[in-house]
Structure formats: C-alpha cells, structure tokens
PDB file of N, CA and C in Angstrom:
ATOM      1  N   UNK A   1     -16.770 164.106  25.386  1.00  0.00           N
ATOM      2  CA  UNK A   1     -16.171 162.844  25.773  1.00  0.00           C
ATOM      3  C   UNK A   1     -16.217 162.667  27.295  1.00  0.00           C
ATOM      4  N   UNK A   2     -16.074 163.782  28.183  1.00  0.00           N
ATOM      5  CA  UNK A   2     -15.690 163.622  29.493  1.00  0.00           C
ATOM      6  C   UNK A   2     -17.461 163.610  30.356  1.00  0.00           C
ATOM      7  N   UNK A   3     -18.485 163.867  29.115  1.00  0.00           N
ATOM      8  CA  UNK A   3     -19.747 164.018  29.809  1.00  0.00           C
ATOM      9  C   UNK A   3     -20.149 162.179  29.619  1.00  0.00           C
ATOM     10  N   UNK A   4     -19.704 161.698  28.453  1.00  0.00           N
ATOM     11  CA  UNK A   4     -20.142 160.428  28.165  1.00  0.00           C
ATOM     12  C   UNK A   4     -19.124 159.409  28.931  1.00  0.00           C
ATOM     13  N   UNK A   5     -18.145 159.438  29.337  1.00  0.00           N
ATOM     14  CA  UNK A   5     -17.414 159.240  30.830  1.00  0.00           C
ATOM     15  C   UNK A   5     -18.289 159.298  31.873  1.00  0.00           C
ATOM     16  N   UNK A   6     -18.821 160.302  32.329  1.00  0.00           N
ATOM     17  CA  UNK A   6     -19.296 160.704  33.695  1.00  0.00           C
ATOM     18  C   UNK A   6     -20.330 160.068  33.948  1.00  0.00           C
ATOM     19  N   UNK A   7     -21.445 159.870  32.762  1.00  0.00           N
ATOM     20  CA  UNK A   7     -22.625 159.613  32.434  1.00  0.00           C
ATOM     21  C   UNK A   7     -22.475 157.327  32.615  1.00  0.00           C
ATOM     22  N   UNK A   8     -21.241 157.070  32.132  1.00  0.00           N
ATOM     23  CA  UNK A   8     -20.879 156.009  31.958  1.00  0.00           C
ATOM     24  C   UNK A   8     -21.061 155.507  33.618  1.00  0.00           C
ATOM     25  N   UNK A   9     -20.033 155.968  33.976  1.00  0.00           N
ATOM     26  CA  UNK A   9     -19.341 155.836  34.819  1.00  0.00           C
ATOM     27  C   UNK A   9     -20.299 155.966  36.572  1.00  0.00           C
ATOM     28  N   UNK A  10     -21.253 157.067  36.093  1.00  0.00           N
ATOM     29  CA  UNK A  10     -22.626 157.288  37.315  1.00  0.00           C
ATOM     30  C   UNK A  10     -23.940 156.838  37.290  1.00  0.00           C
ATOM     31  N   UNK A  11     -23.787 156.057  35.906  1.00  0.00           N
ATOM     32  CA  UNK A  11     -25.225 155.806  35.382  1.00  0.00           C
ATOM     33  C   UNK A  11     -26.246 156.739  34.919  1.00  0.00           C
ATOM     34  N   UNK A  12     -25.784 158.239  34.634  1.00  0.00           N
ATOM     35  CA  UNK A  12     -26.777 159.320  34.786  1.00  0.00           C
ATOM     36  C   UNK A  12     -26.956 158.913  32.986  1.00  0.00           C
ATOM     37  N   UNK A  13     -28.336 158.397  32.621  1.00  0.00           N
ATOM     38  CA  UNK A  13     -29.237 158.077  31.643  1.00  0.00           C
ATOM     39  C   UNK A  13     -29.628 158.969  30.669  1.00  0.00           C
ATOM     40  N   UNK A  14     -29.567 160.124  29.659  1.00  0.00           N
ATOM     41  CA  UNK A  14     -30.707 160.852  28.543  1.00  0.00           C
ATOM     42  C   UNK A  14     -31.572 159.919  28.262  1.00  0.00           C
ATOM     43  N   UNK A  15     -32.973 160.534  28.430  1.00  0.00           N
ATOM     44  CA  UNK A  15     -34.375 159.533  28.417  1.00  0.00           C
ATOM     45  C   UNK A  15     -35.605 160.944  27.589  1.00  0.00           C
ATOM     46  N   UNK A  16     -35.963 160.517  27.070  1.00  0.00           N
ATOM     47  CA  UNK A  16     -37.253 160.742  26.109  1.00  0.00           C
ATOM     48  C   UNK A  16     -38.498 159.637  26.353  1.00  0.00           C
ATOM     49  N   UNK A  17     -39.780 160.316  26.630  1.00  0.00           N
ATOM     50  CA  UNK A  17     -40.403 158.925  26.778  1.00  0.00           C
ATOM     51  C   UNK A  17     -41.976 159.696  25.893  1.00  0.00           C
ATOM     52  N   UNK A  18     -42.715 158.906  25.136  1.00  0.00           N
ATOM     53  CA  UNK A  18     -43.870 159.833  24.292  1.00  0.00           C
ATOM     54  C   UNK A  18     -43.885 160.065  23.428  1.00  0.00           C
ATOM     55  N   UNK A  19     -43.017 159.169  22.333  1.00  0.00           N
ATOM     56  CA  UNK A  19     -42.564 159.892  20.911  1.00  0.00           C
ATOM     57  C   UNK A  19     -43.342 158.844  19.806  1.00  0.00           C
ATOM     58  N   UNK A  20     -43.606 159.419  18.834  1.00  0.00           N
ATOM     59  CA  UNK A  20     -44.590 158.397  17.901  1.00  0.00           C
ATOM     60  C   UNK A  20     -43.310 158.912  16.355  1.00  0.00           C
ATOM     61  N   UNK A  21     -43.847 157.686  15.643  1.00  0.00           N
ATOM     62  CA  UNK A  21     -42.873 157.817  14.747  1.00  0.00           C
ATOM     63  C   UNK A  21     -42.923 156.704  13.324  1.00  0.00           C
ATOM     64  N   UNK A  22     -42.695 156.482  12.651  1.00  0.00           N
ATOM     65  CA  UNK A  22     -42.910 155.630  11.731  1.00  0.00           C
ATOM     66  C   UNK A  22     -41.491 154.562  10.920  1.00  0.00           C
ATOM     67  N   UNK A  23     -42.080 153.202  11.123  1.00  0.00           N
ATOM     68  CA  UNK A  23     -40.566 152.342  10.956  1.00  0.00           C
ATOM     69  C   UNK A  23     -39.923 152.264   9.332  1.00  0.00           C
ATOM     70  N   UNK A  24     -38.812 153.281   9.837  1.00  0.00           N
ATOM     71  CA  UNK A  24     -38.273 153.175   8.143  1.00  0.00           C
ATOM     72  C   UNK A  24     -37.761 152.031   7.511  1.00  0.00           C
ATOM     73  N   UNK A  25     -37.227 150.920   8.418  1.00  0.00           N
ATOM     74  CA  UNK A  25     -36.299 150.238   8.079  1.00  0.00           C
ATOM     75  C   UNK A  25     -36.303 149.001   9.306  1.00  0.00           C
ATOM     76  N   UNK A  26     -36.191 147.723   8.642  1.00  0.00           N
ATOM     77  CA  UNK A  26     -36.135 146.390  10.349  1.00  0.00           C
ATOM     78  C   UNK A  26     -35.983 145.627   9.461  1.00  0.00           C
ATOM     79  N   UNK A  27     -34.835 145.150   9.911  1.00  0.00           N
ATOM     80  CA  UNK A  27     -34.088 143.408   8.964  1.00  0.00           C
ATOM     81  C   UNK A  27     -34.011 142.625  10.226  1.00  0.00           C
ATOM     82  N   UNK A  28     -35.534 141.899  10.007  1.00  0.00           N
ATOM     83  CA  UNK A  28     -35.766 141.168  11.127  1.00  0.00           C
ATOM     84  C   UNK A  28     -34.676 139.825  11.247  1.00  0.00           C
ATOM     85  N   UNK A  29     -33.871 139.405  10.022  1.00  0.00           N
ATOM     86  CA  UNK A  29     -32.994 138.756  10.299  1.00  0.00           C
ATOM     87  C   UNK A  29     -31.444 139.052  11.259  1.00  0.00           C
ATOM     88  N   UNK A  30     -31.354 140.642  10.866  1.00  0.00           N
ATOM     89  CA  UNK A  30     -30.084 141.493  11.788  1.00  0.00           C
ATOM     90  C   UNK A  30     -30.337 141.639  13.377  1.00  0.00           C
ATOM     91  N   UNK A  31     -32.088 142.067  13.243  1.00  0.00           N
ATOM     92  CA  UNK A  31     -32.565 142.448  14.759  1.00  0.00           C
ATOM     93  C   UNK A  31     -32.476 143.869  14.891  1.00  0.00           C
ATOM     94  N   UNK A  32     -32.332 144.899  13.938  1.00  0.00           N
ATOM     95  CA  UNK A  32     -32.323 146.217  13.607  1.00  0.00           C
ATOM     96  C   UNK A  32     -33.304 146.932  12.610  1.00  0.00           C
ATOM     97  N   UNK A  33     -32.628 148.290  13.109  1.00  0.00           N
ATOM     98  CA  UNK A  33     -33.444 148.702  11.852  1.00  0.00           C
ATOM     99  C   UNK A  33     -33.482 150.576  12.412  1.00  0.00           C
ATOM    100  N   UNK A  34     -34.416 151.152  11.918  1.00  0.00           N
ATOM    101  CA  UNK A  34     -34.224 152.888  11.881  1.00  0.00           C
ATOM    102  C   UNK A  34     -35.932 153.096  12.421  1.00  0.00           C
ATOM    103  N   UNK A  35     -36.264 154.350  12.992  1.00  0.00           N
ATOM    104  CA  UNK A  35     -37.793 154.567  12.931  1.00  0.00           C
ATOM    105  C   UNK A  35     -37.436 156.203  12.675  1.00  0.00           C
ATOM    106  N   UNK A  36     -38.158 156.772  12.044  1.00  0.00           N
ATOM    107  CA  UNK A  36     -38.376 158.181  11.795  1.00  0.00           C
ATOM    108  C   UNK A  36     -39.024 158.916  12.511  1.00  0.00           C
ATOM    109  N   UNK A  37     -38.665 159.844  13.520  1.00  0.00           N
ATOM    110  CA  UNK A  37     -39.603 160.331  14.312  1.00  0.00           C
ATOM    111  C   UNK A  37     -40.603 161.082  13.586  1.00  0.00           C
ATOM    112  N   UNK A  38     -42.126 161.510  14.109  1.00  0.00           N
ATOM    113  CA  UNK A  38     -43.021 162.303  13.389  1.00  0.00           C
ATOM    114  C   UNK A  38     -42.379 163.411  13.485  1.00  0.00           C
ATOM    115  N   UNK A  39     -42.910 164.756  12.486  1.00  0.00           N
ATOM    116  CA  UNK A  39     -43.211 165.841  13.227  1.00  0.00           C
ATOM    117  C   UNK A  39     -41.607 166.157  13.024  1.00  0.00           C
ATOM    118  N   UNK A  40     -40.637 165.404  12.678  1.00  0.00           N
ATOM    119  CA  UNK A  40     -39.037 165.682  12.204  1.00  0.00           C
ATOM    120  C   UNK A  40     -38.232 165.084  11.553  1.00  0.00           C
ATOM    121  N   UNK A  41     -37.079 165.698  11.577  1.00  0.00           N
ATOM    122  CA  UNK A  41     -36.157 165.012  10.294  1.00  0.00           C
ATOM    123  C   UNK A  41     -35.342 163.985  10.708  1.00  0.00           C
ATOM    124  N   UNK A  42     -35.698 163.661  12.602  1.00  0.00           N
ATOM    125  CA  UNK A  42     -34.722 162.638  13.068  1.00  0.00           C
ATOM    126  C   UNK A  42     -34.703 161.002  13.127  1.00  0.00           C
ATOM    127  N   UNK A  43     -34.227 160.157  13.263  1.00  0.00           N
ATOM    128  CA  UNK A  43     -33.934 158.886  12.635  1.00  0.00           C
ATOM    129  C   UNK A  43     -33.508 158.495  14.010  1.00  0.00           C
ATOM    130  N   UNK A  44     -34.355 157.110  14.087  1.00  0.00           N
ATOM    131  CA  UNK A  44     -33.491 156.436  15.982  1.00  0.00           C
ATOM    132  C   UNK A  44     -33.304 155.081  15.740  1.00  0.00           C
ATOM    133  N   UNK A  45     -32.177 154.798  15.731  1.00  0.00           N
ATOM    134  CA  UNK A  45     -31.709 152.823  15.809  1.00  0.00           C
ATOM    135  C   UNK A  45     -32.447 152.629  17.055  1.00  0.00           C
ATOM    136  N   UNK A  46     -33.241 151.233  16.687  1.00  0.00           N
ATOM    137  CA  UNK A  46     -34.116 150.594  17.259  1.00  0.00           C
ATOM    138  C   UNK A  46     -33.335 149.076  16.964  1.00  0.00           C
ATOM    139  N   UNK A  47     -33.528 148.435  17.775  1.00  0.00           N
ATOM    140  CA  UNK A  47     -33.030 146.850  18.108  1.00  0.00           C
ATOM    141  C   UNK A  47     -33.455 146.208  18.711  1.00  0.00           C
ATOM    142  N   UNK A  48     -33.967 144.822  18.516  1.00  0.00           N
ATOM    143  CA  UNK A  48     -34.993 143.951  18.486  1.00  0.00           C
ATOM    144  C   UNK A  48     -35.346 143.795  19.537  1.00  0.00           C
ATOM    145  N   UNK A  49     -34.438 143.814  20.795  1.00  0.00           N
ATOM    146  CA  UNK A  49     -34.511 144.204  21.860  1.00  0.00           C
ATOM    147  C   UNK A  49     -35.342 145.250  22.455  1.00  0.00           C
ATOM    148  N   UNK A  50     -35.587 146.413  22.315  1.00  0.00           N
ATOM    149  CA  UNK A  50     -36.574 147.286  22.542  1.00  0.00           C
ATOM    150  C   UNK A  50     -37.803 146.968  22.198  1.00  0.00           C
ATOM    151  N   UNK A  51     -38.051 146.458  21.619  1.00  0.00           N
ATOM    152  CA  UNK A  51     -39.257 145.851  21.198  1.00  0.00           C
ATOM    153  C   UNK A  51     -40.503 145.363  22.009  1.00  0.00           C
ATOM    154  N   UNK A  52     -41.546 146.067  21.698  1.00  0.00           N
ATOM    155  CA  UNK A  52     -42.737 145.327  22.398  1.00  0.00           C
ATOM    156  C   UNK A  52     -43.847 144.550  21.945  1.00  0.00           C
ATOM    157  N   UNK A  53     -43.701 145.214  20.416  1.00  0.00           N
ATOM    158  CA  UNK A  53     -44.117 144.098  19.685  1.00  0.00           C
ATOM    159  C   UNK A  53     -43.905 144.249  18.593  1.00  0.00           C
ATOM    160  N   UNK A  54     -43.907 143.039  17.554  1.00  0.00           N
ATOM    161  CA  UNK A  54     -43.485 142.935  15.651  1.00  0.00           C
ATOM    162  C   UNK A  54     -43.468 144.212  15.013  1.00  0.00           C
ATOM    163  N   UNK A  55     -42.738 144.560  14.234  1.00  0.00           N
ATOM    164  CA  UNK A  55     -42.590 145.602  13.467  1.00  0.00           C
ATOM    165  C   UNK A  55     -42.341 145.501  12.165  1.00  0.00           C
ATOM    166  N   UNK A  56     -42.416 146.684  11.274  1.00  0.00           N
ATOM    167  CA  UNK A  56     -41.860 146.096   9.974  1.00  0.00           C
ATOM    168  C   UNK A  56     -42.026 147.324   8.959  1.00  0.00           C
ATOM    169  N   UNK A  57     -41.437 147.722   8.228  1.00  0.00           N
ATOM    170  CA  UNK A  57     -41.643 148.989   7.320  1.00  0.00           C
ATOM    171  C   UNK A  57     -43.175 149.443   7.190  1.00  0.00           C
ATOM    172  N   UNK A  58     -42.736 150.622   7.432  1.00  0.00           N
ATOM    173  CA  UNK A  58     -44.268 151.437   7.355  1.00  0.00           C
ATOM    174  C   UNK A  58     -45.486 151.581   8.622  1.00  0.00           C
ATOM    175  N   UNK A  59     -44.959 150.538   9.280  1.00  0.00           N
ATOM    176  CA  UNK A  59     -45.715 150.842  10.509  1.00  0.00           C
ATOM    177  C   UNK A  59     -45.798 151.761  11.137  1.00  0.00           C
ATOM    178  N   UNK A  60     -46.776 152.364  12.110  1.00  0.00           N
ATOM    179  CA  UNK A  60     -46.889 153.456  12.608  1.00  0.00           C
ATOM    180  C   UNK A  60     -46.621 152.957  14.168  1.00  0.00           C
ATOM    181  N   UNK A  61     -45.773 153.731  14.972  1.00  0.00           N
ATOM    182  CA  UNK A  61     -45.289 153.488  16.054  1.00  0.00           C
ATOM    183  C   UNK A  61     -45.098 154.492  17.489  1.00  0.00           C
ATOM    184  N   UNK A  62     -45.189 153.691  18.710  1.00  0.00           N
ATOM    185  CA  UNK A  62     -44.596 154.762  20.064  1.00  0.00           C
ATOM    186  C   UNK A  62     -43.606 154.164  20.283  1.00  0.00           C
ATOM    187  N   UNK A  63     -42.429 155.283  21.293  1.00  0.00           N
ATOM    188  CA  UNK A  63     -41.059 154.684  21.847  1.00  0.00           C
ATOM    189  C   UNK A  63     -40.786 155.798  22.926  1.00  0.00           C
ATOM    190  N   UNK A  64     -40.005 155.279  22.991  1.00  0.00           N
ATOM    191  CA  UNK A  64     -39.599 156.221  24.735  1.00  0.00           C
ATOM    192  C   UNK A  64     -37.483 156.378  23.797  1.00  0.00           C
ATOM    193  N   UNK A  65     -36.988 157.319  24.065  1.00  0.00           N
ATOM    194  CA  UNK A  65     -35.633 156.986  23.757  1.00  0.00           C
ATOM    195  C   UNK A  65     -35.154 156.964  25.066  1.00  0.00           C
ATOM    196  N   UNK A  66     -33.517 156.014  24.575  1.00  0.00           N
ATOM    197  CA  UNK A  66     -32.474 155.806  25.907  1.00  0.00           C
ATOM    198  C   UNK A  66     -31.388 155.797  25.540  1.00  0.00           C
ATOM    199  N   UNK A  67     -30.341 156.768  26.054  1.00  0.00           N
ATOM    200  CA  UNK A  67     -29.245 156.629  26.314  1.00  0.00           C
ATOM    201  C   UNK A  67     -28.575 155.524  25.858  1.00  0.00           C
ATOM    202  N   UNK A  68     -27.761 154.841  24.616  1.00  0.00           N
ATOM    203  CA  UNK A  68     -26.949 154.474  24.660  1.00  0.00           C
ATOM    204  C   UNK A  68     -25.343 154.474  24.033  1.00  0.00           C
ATOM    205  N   UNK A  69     -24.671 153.439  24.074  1.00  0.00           N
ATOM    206  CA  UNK A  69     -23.014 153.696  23.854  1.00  0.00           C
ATOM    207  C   UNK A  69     -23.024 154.243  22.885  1.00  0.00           C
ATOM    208  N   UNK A  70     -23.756 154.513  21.510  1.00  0.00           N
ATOM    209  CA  UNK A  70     -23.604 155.663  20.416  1.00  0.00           C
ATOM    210  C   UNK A  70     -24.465 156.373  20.193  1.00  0.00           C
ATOM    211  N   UNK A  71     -25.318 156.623  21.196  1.00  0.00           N
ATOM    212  CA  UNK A  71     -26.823 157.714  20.958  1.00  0.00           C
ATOM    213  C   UNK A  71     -28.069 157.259  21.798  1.00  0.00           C
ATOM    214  N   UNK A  72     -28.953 158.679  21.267  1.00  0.00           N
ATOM    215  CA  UNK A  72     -30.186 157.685  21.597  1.00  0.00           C
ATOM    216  C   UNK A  72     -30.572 156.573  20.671  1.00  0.00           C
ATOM    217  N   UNK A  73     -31.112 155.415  21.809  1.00  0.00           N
ATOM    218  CA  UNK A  73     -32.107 154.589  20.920  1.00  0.00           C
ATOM    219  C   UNK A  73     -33.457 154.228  21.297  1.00  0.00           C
ATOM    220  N   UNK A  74     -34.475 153.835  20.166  1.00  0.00           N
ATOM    221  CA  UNK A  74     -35.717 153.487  20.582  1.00  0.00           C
ATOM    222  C   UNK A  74     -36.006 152.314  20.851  1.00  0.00           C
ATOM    223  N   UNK A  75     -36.615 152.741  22.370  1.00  0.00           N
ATOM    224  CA  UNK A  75     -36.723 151.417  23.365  1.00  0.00           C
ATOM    225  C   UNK A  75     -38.101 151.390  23.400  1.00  0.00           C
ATOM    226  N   UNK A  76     -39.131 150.273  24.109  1.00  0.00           N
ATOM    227  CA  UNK A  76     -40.334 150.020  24.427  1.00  0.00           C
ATOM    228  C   UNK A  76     -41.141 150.576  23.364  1.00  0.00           C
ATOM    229  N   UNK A  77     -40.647 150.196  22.138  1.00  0.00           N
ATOM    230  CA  UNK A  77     -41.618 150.263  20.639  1.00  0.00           C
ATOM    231  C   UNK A  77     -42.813 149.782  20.663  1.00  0.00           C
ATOM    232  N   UNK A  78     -43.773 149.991  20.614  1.00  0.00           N
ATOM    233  CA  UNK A  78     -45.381 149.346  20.223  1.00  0.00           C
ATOM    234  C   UNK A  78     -45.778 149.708  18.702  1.00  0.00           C
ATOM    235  N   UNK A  79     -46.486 149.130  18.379  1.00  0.00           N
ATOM    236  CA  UNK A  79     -47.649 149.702  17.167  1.00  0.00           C
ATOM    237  C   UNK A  79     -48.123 150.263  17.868  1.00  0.00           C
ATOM    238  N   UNK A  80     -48.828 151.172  16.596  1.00  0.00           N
ATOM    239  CA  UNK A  80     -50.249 151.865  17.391  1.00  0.00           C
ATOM    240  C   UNK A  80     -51.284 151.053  16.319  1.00  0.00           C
ATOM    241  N   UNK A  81     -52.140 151.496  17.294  1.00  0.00           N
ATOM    242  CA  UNK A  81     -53.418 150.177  17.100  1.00  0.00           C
ATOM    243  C   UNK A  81     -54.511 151.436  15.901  1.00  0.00           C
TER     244      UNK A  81
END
C-alpha cells in the first residue's frame, strides 16, 4: 500500500514494453476487454484507450504494459501484420 502511495504520489511508473500476446476478450461497446500474454498464463486489461489500432477476439497482438490504479495495463496495442 505504502509503495502504491509513493509511486502515486512521485509518479515513479512499472513499465514493460515488447510483449506480444493474443486478444481474449474486447466489448467494443464497453471499450474493454483482456489480452493473454504469449509464452504465459497472464491476462492484461486493455482499454480502448491504449489502442493503436481495431481489435477483436483472436487477434494476434504487441503492447508495452503501464502502471495503473489496479495493475498493469496494455497500452500502445497494435496487430501484428
């Protein structure tokens, strides 16, 4: 609690940037949704906002994660081509 204070409070960021992953889940009406990282068992809220371009179940994807108020999330999403 007192690191997510400090972190708040100084701006000091957790950042991941290079991660490929595949979109489990996007209710393009909510503006959400889940991506599955490759290569593991982990799961990152993504929001429409991060976005770099259209997404949608099953797509294959890059993201960078960021720091936010309940975790990481995946930011600067692309397809991969």
């Amino acid at each position: 609690m007192l690191k997510k204070l400090i972190s708040k409070l100084f701006g000091s960021k957790k950042s991941e940037t290079g991660k490929e992953g595949t979109v489990k889940f996007f209710n393009n009406s909510k503006g959400f949704g889940f991506i599955a990282e490759k290569d593991s068992d982990k799961e990152h809220f993504v929001h429409v906002t991060g976005l770099k371009d259209k997404i949608r179940e099953g797509h294959k994807v890059t993201f960078d994660l960021e720091e936010g108020e309940k975790g990481l999330n995946a930011v600067n999403v692309k397809r991969k081509k």
